[in-house]
C-alpha atoms as a PDB file:
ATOM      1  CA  UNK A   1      84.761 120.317 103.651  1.00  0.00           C
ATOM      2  CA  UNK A   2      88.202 120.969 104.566  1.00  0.00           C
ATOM      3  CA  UNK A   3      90.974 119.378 102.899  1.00  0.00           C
ATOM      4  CA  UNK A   4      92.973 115.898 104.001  1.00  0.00           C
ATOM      5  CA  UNK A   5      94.963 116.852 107.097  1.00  0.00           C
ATOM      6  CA  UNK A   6      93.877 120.245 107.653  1.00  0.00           C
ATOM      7  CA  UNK A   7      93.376 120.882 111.590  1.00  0.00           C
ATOM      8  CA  UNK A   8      93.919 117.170 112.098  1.00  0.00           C
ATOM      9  CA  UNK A   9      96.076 116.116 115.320  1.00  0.00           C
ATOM     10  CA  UNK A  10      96.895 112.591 116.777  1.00  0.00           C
ATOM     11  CA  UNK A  11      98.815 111.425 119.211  1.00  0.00           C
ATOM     12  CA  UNK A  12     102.672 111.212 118.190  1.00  0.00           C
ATOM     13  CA  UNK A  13     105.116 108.256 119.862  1.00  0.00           C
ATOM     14  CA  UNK A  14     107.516 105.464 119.584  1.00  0.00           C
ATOM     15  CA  UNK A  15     108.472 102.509 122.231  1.00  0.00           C
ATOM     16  CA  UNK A  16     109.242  99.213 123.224  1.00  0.00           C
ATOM     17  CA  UNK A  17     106.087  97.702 124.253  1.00  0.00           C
ATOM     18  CA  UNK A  18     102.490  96.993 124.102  1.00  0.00           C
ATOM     19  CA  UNK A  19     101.700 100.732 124.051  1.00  0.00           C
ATOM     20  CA  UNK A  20     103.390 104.439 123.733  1.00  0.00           C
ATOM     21  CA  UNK A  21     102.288 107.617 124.982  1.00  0.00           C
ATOM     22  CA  UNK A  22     103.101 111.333 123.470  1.00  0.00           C
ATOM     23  CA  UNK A  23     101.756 114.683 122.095  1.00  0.00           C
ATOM     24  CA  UNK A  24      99.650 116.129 119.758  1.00  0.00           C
ATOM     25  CA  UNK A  25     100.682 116.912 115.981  1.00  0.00           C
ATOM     26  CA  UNK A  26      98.954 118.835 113.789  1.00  0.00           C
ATOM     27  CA  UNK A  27      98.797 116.367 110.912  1.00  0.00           C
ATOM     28  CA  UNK A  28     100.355 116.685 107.329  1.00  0.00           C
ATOM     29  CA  UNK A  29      97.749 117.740 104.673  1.00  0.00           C
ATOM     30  CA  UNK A  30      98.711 114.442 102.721  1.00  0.00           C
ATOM     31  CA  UNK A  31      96.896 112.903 105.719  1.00  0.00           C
ATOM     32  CA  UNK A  32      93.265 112.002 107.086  1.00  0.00           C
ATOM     33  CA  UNK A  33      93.722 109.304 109.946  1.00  0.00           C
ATOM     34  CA  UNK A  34      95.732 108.454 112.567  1.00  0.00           C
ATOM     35  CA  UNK A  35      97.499 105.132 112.799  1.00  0.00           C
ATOM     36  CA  UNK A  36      98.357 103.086 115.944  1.00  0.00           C
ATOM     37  CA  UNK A  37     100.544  99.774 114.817  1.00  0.00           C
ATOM     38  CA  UNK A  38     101.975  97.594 117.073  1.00  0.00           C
ATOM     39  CA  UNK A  39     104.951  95.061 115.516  1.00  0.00           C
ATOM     40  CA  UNK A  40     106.938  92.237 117.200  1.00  0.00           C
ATOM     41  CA  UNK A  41     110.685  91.401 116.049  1.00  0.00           C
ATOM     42  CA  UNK A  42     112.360  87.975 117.410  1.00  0.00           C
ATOM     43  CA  UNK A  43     115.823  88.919 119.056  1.00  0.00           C
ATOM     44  CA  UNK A  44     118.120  86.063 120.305  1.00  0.00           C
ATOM     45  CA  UNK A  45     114.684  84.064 120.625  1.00  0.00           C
ATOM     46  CA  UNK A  46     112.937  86.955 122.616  1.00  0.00           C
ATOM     47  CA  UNK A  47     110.065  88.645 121.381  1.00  0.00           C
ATOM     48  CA  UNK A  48     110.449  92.464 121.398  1.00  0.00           C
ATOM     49  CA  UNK A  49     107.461  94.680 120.698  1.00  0.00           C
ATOM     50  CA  UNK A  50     107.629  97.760 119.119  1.00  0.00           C
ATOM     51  CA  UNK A  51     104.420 100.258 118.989  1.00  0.00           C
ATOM     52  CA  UNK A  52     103.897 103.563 116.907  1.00  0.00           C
ATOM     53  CA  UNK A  53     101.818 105.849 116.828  1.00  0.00           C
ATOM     54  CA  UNK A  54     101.279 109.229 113.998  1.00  0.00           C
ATOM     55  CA  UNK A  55      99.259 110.475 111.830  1.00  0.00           C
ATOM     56  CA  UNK A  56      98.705 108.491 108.447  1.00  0.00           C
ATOM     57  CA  UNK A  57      96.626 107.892 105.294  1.00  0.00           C
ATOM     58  CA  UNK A  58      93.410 106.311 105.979  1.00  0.00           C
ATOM     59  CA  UNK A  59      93.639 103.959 102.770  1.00  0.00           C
ATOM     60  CA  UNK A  60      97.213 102.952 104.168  1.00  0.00           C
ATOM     61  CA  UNK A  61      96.253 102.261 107.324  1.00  0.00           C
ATOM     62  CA  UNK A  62      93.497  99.718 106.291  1.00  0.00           C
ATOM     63  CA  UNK A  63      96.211  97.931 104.139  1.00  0.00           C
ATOM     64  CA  UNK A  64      97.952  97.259 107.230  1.00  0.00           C
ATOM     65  CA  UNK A  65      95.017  96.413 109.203  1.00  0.00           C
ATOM     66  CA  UNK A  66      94.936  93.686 106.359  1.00  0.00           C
ATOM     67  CA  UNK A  67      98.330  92.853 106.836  1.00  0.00           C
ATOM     68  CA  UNK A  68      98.411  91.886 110.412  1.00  0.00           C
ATOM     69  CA  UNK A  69      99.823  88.891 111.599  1.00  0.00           C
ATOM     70  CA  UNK A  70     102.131  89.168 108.395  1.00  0.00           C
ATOM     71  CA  UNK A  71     105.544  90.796 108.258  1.00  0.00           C
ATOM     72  CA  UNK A  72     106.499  94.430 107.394  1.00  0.00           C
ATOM     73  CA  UNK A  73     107.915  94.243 103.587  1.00  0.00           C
ATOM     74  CA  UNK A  74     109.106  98.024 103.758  1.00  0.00           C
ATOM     75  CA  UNK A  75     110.320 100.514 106.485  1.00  0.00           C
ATOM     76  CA  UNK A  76     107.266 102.384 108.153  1.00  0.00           C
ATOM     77  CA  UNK A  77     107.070 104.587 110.808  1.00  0.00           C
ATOM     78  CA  UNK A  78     110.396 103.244 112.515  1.00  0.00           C
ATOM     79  CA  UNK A  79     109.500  99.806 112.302  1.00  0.00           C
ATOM     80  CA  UNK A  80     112.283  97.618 110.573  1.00  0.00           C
ATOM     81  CA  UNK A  81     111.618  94.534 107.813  1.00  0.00           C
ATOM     82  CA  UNK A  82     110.761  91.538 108.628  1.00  0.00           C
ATOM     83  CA  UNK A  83     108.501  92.732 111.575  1.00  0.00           C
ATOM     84  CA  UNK A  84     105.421  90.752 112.375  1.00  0.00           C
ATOM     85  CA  UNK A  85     102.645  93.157 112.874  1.00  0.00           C
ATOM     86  CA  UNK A  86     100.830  92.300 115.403  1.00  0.00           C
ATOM     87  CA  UNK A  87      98.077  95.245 115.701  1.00  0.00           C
ATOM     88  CA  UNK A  88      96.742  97.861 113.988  1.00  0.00           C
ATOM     89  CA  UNK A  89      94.299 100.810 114.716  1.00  0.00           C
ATOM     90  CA  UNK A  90      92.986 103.465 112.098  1.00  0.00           C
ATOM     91  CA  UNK A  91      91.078 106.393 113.529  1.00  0.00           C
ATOM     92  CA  UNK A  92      89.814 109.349 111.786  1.00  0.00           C
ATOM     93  CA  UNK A  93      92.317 112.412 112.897  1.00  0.00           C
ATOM     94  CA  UNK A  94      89.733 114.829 115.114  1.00  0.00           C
ATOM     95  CA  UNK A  95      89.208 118.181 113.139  1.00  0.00           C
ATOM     96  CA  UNK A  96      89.602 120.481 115.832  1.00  0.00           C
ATOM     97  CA  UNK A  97      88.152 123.627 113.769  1.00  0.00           C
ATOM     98  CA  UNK A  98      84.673 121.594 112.835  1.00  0.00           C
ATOM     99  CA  UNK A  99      84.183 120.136 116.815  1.00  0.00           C
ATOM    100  CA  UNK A 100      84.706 123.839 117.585  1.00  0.00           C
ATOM    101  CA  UNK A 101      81.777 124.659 115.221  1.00  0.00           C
ATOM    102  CA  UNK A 102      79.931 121.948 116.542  1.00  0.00           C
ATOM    103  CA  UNK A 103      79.786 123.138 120.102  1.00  0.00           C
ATOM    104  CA  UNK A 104      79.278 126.738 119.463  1.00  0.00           C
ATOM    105  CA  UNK A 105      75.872 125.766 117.219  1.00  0.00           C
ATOM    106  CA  UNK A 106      74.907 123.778 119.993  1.00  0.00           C
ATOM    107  CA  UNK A 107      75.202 126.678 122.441  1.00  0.00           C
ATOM    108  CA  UNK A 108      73.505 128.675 119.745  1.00  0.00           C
ATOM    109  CA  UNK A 109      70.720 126.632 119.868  1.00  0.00           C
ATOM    110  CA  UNK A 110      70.350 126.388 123.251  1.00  0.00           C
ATOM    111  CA  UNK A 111      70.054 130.223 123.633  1.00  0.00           C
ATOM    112  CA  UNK A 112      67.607 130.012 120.748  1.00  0.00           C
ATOM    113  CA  UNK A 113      65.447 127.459 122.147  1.00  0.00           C
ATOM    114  CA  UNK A 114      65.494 128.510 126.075  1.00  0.00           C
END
C-alpha cells in the first residue's frame, strides 16, 4: 500500500459560482481525498457563491460534509469566516500508479486466458 498522497491527483480550482473547473495536482503526501466545497457569503443582501476544489484529508473532508448548512469558523481553502457552506464532496484521490497496474494485469490475463 502506498502511502497518503502518493500518486494522488484531483482537480485544482477556485470561482464564483455553483462550480469551477481546472487541472490536475499531484496531491501532498499529508493527503488521501479530494475535496469539492461549495460556500455562500451574503454581500449587500446578495448571495455570492464561492466553490473550491483541491486535494484534502479524507477525515477533514467528512467534518465538513457534517458541517454543511453551518458557517465556516476558520479560513479553508480560500473561503473566508462566516461562510455558509452549502456543499460538500469527498472523493478518494485516483492513484494513478495502482489503475496503471490494474490495467496491465488485466491485459495479462487476457493474453493468458485467450
Amino acid at each position: 500500500m502506498s502511502a497518503p498522497g502518493a500518486g494522488l491527483q484531483c482537480e485544482t480550482c477556485s470561482a464564483m459560482g455553483d462550480t469551477c473547473s481546472g487541472s490536475m495536482a499531484t496531491c501532498p503526501s499529508n493527503t488521501d481525498a479530494c475535496m469539492s466545497m461549495v460556500a455562500a457569503n451574503k454581500m449587500g443582501g446578495v448571495e455570492m457563491k464561492i466553490t473550491v476544489k483541491s486535494c484534502f484529508m479524507m477525515s477533514q473532508c467528512r467534518k465538513f460534509e457534517g458541517d454543511m448548512g453551518k458557517t465556516v469558523t476558520s479560513q479553508v481553502m480560500g473561503i473566508q469566516v462566516g461562510a455558509l457552506i452549502k456543499d460538500v464532496q469527498c472523493n478518494k484521490a485516483p492513484i494513478c500508479s495502482a489503475s496503471l497496474l490494474l490495467i496491465l494485469s488485466g491485459l495479462l490475463l487476457m493474453k493468458f486466458l485467450f
